[in-house]
PDB file of N, CA and C in Angstrom:
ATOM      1  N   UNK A   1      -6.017  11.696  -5.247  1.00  0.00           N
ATOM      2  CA  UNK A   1      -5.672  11.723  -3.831  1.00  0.00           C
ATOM      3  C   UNK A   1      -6.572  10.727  -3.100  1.00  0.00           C
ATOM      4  N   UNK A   2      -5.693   9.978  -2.671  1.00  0.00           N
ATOM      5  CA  UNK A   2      -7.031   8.727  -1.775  1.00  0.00           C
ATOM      6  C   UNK A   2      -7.351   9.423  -0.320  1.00  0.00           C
ATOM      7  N   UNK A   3      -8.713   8.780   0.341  1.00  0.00           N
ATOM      8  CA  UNK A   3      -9.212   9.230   1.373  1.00  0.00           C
ATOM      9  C   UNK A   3      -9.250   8.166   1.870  1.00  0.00           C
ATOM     10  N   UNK A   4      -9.864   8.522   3.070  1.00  0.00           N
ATOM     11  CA  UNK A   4     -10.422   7.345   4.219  1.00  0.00           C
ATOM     12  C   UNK A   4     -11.663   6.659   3.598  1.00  0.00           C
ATOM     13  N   UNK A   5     -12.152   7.547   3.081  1.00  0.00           N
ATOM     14  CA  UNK A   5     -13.587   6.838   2.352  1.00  0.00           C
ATOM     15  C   UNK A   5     -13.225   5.948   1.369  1.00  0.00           C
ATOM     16  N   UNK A   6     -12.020   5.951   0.460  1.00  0.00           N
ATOM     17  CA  UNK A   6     -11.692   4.747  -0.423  1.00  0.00           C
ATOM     18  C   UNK A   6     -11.863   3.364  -0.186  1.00  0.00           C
ATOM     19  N   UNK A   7     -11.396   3.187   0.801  1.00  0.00           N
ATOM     20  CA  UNK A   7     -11.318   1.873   1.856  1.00  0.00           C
ATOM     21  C   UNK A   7     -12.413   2.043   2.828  1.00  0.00           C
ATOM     22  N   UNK A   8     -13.340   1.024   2.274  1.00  0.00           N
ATOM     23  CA  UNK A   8     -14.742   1.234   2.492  1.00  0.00           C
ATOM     24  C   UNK A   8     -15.236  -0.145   3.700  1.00  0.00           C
ATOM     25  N   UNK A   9     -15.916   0.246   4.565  1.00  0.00           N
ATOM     26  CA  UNK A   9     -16.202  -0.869   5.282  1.00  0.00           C
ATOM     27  C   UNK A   9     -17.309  -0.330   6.352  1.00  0.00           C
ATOM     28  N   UNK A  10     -18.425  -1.319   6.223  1.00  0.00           N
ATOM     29  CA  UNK A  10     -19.601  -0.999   6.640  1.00  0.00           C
ATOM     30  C   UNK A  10     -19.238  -1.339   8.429  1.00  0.00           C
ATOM     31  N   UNK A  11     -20.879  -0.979   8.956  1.00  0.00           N
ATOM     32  CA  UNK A  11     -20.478  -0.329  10.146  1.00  0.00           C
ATOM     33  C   UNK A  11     -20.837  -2.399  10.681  1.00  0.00           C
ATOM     34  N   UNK A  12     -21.560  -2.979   9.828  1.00  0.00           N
ATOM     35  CA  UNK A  12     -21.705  -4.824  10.383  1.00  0.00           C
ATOM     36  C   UNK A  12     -19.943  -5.002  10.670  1.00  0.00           C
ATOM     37  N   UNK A  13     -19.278  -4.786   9.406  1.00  0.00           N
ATOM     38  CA  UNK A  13     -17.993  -5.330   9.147  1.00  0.00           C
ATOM     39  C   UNK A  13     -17.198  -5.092  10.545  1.00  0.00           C
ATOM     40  N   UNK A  14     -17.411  -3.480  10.662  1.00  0.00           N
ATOM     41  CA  UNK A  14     -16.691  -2.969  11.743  1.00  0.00           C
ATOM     42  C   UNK A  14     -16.996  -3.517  13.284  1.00  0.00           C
ATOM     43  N   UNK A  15     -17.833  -4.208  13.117  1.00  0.00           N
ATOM     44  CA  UNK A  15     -18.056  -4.729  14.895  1.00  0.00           C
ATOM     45  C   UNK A  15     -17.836  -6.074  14.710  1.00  0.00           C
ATOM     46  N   UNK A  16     -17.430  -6.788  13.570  1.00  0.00           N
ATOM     47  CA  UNK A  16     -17.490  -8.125  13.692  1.00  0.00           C
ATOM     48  C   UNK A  16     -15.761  -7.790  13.888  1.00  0.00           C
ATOM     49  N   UNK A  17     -14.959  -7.621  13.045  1.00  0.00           N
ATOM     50  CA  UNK A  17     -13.867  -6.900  13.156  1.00  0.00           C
ATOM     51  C   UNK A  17     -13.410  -6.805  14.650  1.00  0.00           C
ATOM     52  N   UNK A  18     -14.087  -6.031  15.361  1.00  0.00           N
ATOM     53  CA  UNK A  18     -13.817  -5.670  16.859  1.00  0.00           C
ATOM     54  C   UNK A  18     -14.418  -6.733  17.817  1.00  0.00           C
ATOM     55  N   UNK A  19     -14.618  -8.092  17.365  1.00  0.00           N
ATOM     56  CA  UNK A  19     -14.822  -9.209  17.884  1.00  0.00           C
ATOM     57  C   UNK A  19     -16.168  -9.495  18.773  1.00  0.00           C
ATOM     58  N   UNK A  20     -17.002  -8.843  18.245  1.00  0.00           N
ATOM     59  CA  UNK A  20     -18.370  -9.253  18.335  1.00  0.00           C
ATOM     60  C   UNK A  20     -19.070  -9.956  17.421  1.00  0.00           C
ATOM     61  N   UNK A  21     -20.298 -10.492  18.078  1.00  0.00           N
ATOM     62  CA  UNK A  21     -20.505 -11.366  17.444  1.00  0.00           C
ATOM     63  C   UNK A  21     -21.576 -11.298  16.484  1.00  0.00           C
ATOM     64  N   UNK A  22     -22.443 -12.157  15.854  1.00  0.00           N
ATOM     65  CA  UNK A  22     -23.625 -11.996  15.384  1.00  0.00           C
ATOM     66  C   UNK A  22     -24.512 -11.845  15.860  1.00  0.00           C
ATOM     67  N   UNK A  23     -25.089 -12.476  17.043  1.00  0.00           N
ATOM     68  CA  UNK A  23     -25.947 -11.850  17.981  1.00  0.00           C
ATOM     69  C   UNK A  23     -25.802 -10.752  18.570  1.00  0.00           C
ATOM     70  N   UNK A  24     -24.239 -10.249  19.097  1.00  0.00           N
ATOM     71  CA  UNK A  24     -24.156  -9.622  19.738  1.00  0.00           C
ATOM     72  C   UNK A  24     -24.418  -7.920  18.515  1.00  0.00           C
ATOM     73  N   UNK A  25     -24.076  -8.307  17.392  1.00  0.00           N
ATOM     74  CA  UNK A  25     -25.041  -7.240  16.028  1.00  0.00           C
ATOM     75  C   UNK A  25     -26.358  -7.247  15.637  1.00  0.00           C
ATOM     76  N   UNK A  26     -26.735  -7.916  15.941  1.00  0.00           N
ATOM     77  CA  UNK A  26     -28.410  -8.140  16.242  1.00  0.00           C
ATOM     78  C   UNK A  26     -28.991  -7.748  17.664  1.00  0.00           C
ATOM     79  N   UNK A  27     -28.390  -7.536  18.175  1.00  0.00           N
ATOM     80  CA  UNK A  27     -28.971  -6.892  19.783  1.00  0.00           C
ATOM     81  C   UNK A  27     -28.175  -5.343  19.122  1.00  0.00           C
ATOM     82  N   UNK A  28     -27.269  -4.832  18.843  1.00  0.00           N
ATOM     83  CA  UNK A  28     -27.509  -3.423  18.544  1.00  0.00           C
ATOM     84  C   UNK A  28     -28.435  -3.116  17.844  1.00  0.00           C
ATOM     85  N   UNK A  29     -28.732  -4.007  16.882  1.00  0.00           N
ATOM     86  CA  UNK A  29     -29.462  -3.263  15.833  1.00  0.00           C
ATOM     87  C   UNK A  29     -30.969  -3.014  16.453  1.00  0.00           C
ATOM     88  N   UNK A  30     -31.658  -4.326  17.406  1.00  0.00           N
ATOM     89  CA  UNK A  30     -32.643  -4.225  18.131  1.00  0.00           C
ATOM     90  C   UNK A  30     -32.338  -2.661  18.999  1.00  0.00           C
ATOM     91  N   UNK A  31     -31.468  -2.249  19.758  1.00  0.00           N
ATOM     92  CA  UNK A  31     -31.462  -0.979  20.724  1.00  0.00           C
ATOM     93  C   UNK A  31     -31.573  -0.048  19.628  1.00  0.00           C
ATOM     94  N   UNK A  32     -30.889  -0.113  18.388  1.00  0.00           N
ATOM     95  CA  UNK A  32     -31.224   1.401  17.638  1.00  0.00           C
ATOM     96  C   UNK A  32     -32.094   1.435  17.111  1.00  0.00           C
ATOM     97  N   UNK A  33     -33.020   0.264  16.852  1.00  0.00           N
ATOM     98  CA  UNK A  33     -34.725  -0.036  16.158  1.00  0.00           C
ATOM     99  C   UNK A  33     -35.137   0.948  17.131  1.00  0.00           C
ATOM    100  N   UNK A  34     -35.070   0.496  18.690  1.00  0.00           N
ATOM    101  CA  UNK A  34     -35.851   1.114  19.993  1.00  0.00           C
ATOM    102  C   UNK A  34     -35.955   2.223  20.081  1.00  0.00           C
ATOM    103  N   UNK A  35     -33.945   2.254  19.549  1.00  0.00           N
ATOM    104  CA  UNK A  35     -33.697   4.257  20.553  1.00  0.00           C
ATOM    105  C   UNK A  35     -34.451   5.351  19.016  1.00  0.00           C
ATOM    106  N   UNK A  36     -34.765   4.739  17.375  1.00  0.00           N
ATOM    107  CA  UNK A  36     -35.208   5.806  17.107  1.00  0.00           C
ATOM    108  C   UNK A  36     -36.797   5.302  16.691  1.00  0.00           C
ATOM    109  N   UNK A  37     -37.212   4.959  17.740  1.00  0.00           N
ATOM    110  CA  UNK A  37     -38.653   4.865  18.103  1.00  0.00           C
ATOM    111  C   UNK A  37     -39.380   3.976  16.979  1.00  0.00           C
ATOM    112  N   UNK A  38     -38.890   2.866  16.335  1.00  0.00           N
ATOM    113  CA  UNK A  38     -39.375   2.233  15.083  1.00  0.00           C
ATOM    114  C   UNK A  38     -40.327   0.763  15.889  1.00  0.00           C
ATOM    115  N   UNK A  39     -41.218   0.565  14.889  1.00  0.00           N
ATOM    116  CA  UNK A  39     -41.513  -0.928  15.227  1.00  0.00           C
ATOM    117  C   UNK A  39     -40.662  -1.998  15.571  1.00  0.00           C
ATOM    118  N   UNK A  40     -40.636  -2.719  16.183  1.00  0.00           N
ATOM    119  CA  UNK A  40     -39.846  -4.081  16.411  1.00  0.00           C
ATOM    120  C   UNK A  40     -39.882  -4.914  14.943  1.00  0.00           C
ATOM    121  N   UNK A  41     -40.921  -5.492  14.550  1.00  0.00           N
ATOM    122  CA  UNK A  41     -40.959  -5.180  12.774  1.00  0.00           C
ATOM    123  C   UNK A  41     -39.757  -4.694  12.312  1.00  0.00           C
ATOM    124  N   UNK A  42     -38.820  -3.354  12.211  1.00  0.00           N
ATOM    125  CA  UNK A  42     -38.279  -3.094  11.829  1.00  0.00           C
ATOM    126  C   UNK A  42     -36.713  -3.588  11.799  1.00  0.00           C
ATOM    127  N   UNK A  43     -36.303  -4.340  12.969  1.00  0.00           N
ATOM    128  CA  UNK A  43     -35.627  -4.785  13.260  1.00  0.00           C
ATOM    129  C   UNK A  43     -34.219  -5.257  12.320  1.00  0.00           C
ATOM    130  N   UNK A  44     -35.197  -5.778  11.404  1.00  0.00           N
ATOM    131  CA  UNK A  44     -34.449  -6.979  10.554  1.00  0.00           C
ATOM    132  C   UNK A  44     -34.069  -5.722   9.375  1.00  0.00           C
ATOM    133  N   UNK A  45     -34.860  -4.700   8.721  1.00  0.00           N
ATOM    134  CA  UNK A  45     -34.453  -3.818   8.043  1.00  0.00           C
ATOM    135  C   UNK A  45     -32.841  -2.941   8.583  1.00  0.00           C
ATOM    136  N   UNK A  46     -33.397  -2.482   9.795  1.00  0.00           N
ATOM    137  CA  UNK A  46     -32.260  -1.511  10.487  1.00  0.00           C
ATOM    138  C   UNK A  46     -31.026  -2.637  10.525  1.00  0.00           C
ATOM    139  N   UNK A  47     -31.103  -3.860  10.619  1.00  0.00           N
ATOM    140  CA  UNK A  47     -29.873  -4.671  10.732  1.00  0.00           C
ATOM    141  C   UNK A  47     -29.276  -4.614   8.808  1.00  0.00           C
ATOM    142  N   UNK A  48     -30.230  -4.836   8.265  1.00  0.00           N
ATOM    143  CA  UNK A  48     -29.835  -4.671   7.093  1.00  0.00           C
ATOM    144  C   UNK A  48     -29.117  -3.658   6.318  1.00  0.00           C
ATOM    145  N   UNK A  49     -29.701  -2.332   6.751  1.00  0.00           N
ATOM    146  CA  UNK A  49     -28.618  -1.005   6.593  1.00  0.00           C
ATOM    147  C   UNK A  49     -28.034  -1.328   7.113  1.00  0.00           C
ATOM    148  N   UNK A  50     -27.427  -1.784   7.965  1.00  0.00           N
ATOM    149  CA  UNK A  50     -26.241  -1.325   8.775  1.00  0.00           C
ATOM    150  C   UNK A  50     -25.286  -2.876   8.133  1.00  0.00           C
ATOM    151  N   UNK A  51     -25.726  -3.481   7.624  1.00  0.00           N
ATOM    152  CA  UNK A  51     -24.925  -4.675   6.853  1.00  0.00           C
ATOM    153  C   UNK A  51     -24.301  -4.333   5.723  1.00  0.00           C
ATOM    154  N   UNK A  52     -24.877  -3.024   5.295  1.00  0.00           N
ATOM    155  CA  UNK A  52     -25.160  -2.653   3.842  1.00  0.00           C
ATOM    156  C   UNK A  52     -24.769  -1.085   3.552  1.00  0.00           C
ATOM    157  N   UNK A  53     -24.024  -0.053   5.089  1.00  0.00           N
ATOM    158  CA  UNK A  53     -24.089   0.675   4.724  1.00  0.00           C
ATOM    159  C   UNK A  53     -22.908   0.902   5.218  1.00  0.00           C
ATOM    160  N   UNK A  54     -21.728   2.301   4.420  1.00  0.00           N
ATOM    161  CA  UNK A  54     -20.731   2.347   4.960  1.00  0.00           C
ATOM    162  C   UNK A  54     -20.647   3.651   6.207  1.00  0.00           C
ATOM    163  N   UNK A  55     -19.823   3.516   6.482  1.00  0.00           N
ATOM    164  CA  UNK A  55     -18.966   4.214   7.692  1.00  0.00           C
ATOM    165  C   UNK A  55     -19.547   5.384   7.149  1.00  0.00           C
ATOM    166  N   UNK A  56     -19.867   6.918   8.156  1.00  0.00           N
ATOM    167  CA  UNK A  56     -20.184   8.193   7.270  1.00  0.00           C
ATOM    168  C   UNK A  56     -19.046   8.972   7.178  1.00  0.00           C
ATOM    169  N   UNK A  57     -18.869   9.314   6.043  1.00  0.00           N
ATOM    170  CA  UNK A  57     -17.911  10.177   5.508  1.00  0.00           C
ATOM    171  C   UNK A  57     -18.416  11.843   6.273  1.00  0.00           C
ATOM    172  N   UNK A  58     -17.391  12.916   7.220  1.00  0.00           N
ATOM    173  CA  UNK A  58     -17.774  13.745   7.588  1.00  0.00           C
ATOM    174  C   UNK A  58     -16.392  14.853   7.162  1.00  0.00           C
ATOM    175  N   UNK A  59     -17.543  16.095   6.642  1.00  0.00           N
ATOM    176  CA  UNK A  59     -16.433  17.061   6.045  1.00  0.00           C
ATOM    177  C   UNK A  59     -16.752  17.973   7.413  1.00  0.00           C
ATOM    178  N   UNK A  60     -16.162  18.436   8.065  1.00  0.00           N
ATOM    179  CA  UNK A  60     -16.381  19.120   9.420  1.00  0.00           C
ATOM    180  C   UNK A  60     -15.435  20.975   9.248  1.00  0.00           C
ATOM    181  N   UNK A  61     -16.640  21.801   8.926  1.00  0.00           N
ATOM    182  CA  UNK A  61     -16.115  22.877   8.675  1.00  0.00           C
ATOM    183  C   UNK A  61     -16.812  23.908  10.151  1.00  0.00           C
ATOM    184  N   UNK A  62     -15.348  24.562   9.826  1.00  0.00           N
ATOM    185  CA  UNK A  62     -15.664  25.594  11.279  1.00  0.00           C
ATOM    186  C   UNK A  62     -16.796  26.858  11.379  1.00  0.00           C
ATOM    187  N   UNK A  63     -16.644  27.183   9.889  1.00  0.00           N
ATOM    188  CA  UNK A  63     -17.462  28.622   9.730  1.00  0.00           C
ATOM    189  C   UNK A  63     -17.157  29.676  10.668  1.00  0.00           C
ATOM    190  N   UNK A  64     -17.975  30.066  11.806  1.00  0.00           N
ATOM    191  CA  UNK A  64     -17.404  31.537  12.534  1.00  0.00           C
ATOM    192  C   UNK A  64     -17.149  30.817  13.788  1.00  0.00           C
ATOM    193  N   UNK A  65     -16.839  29.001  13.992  1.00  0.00           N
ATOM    194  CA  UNK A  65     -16.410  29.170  15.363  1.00  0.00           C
ATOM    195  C   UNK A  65     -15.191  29.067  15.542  1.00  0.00           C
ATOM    196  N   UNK A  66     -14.545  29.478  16.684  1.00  0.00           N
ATOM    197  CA  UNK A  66     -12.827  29.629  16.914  1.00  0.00           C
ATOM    198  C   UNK A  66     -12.217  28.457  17.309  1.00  0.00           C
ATOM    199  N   UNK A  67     -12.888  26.932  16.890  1.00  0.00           N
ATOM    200  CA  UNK A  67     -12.076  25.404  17.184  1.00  0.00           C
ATOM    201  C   UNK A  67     -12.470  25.275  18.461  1.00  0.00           C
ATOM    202  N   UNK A  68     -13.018  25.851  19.404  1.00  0.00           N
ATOM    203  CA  UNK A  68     -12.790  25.477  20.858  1.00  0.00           C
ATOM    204  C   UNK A  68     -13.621  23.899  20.782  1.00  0.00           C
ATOM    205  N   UNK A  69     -15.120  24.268  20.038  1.00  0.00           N
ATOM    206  CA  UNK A  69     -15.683  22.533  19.363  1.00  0.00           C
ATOM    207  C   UNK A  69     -15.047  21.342  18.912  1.00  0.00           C
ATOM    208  N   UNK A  70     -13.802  21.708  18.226  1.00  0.00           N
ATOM    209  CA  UNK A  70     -12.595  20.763  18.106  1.00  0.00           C
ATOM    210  C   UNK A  70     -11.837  20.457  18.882  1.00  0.00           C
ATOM    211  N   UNK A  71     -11.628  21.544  19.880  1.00  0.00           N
ATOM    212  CA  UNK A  71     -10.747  21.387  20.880  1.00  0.00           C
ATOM    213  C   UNK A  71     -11.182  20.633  22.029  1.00  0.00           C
ATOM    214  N   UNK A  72     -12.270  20.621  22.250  1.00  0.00           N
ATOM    215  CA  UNK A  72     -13.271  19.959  23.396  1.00  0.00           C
ATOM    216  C   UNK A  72     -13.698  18.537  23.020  1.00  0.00           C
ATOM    217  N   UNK A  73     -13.752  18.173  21.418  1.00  0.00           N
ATOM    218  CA  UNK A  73     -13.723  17.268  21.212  1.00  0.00           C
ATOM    219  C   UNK A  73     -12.629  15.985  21.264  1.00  0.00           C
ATOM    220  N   UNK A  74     -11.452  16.884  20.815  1.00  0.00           N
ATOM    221  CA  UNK A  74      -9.986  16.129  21.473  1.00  0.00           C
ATOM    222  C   UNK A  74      -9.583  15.812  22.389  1.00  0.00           C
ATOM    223  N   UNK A  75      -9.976  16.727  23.583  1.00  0.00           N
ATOM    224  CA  UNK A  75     -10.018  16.173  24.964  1.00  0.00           C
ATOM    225  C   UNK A  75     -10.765  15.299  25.665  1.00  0.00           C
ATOM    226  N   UNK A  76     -12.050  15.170  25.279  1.00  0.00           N
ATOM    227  CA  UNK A  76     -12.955  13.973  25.857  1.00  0.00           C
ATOM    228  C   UNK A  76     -12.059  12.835  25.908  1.00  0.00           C
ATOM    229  N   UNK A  77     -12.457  11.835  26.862  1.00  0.00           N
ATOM    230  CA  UNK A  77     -12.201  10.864  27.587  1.00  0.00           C
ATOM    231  C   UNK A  77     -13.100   9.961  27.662  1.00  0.00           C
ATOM    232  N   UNK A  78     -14.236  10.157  26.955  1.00  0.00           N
ATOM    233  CA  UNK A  78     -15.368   8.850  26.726  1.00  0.00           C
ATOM    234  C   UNK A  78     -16.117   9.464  25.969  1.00  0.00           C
ATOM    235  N   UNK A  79     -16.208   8.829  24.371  1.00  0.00           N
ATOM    236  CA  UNK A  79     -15.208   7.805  23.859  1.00  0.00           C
ATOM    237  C   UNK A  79     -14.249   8.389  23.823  1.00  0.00           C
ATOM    238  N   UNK A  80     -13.067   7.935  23.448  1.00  0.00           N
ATOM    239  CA  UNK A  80     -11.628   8.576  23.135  1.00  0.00           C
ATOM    240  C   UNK A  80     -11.883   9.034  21.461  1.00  0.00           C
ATOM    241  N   UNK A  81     -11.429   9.902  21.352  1.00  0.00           N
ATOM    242  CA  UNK A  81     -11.083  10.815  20.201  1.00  0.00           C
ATOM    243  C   UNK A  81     -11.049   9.428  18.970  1.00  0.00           C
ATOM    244  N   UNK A  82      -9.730   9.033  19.180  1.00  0.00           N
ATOM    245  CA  UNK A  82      -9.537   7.669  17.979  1.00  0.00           C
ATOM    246  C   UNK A  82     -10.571   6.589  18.026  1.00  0.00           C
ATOM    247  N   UNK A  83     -11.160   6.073  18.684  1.00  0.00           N
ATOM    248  CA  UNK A  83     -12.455   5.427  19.018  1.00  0.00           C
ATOM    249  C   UNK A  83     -13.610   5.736  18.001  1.00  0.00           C
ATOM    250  N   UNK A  84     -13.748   7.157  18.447  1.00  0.00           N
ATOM    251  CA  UNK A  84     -15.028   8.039  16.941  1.00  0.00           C
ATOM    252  C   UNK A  84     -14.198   7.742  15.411  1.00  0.00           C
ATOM    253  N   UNK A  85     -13.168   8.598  15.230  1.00  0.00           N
ATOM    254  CA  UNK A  85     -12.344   8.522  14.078  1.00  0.00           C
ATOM    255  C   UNK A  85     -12.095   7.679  13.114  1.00  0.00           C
ATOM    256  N   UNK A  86     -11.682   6.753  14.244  1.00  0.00           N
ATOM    257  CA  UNK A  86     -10.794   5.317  13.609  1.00  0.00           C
ATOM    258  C   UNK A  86     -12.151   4.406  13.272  1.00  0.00           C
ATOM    259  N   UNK A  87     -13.213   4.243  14.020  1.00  0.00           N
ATOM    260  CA  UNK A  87     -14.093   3.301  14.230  1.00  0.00           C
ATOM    261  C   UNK A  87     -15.479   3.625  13.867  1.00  0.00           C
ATOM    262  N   UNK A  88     -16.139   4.548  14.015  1.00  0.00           N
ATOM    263  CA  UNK A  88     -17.428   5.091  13.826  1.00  0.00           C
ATOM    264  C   UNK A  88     -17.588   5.582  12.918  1.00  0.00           C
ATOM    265  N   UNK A  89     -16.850   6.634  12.407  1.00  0.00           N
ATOM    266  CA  UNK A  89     -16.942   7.952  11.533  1.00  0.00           C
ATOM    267  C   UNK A  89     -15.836   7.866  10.542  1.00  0.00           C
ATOM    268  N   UNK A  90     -15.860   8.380   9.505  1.00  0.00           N
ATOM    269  CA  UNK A  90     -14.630   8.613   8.689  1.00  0.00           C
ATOM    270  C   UNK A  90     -14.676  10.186   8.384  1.00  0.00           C
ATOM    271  N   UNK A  91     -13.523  10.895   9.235  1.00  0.00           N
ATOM    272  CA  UNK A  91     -13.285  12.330   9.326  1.00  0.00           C
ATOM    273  C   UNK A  91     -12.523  12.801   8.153  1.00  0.00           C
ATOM    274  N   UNK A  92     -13.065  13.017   7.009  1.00  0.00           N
ATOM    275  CA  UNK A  92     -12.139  13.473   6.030  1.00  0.00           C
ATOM    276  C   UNK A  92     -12.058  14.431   5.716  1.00  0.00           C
ATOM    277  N   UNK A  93     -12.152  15.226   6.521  1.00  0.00           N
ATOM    278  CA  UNK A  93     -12.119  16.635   6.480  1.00  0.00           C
ATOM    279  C   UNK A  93     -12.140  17.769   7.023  1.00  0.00           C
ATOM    280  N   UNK A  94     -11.526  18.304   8.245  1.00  0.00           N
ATOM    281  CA  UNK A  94     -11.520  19.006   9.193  1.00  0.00           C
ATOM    282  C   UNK A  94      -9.981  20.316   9.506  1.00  0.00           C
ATOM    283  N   UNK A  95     -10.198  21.292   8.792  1.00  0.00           N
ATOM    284  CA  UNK A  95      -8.651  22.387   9.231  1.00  0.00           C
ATOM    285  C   UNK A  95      -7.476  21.489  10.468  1.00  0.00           C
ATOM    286  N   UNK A  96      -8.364  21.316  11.478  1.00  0.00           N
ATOM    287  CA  UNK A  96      -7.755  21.645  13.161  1.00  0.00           C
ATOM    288  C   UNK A  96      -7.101  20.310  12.935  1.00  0.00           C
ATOM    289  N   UNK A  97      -7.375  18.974  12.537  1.00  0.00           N
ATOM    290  CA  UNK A  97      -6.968  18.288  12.499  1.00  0.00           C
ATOM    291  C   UNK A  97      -6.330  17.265  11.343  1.00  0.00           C
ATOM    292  N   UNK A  98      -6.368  17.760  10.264  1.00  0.00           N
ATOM    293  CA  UNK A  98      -6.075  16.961   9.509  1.00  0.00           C
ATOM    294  C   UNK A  98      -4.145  17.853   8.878  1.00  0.00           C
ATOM    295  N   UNK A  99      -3.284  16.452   8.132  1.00  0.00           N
ATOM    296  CA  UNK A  99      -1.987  17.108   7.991  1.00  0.00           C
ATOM    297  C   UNK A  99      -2.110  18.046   6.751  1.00  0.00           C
ATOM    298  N   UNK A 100      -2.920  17.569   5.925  1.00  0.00           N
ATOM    299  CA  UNK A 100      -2.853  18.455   4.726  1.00  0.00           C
ATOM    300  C   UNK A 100      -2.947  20.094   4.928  1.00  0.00           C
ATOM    301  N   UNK A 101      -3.225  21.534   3.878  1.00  0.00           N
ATOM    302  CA  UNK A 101      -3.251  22.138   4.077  1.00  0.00           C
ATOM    303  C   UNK A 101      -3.319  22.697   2.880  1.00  0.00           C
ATOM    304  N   UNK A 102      -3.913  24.062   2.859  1.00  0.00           N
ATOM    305  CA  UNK A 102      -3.652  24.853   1.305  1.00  0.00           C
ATOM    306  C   UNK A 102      -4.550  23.926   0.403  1.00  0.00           C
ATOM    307  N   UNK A 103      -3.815  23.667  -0.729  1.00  0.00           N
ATOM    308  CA  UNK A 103      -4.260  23.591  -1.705  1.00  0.00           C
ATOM    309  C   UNK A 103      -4.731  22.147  -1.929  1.00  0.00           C
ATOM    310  N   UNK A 104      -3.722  21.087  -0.697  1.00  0.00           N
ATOM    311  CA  UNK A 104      -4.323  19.957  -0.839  1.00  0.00           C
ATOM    312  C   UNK A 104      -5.249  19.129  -0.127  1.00  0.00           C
ATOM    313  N   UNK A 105      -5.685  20.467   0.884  1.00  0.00           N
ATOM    314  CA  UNK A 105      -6.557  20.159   1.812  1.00  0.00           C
ATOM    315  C   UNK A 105      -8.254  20.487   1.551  1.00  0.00           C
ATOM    316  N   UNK A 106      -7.582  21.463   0.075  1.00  0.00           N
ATOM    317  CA  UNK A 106      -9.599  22.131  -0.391  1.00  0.00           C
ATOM    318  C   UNK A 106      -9.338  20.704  -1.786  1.00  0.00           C
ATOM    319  N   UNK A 107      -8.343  20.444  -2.426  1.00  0.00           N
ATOM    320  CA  UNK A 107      -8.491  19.210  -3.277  1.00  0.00           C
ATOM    321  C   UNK A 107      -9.099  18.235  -2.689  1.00  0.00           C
ATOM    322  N   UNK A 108      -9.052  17.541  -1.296  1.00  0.00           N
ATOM    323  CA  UNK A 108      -9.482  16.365  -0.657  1.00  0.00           C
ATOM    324  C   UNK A 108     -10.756  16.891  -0.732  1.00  0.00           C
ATOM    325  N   UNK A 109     -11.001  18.161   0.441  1.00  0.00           N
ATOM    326  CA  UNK A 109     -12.553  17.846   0.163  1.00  0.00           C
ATOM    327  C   UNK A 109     -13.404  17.784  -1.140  1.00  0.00           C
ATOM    328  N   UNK A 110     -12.863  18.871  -2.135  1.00  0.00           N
ATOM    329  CA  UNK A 110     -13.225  18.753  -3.732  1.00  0.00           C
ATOM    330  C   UNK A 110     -13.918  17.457  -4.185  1.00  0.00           C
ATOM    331  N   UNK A 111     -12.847  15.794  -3.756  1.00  0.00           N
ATOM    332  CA  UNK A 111     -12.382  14.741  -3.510  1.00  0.00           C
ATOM    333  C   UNK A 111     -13.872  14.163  -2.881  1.00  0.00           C
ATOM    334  N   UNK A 112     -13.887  14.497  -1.989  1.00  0.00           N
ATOM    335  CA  UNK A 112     -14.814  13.817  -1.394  1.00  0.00           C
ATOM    336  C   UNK A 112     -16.117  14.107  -1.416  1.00  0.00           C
ATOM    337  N   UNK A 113     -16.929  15.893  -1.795  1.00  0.00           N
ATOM    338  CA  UNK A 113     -17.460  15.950  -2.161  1.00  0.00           C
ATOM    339  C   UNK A 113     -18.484  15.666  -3.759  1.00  0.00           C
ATOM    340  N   UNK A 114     -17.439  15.254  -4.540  1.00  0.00           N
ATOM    341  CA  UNK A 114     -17.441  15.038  -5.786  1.00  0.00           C
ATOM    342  C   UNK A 114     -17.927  13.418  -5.562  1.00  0.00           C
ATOM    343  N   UNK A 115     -17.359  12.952  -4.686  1.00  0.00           N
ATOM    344  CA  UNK A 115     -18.023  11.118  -4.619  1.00  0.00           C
ATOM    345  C   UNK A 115     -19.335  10.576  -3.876  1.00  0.00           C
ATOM    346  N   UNK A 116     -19.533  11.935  -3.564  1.00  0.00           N
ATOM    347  CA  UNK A 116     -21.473  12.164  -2.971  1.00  0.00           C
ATOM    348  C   UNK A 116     -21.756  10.978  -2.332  1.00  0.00           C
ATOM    349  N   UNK A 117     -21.092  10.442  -1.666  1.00  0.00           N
ATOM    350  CA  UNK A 117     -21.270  10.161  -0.622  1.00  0.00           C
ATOM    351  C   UNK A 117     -22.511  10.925   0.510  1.00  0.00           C
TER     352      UNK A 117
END
């Protein structure tokens, strides 16, 4: 069963993709050096994961809450729902939203947990 995670593409790929530039990926990578409190030094590393690392694969289980967390998440309006999904994150795994179900919905995650990611 293929996933979203098959088709693999790091998070550099994904902003050059969305028509930014090289500098303009080198000034993120400088704000997320900043925002998680690293040396400036670090700079050139944090650009490097992120050249080098893919999209995160997220298995999103409810446990005892009743979706309203899903539900609140679908409604936001900044970012838009497909924005996170499509672009940031790779959601492969969630009841509330995904088409599968039953038997081929605990196979995917099986699927995706098994590729340890």
């Amino acid at each position: 069963m293929a996933t979203k995670t098959d088709v693999k593409e790091t998070y550099y790929e994904s902003i050059i993709r969305h028509g930014y530039s090289r500098r303009d990926f080198m000034k993120f990578a400088t704000y997320i050096t900043a925002y998680m409190g690293l040396e400036t030094s670090m700079v050139g590393q944090v650009a490097k994961a992120l050249e080098t690392t893919y999209r995160v694969p997220v298995i999103w289980e409810h446990f005892q809450e009743c979706t309203c967390c899903s539900e609140s998440f679908i409604r936001s309006d900044h970012p838009i729902v497909s924005e996170i999904l499509l672009d940031k994150i790779s959601l492969d795994y969630t009841l509330t939203l995904m088409a599968a179900s039953g038997h081929q919905a605990e196979a995917a995650k099986k699927a995706i947990q098994q590729a340890g990611i």
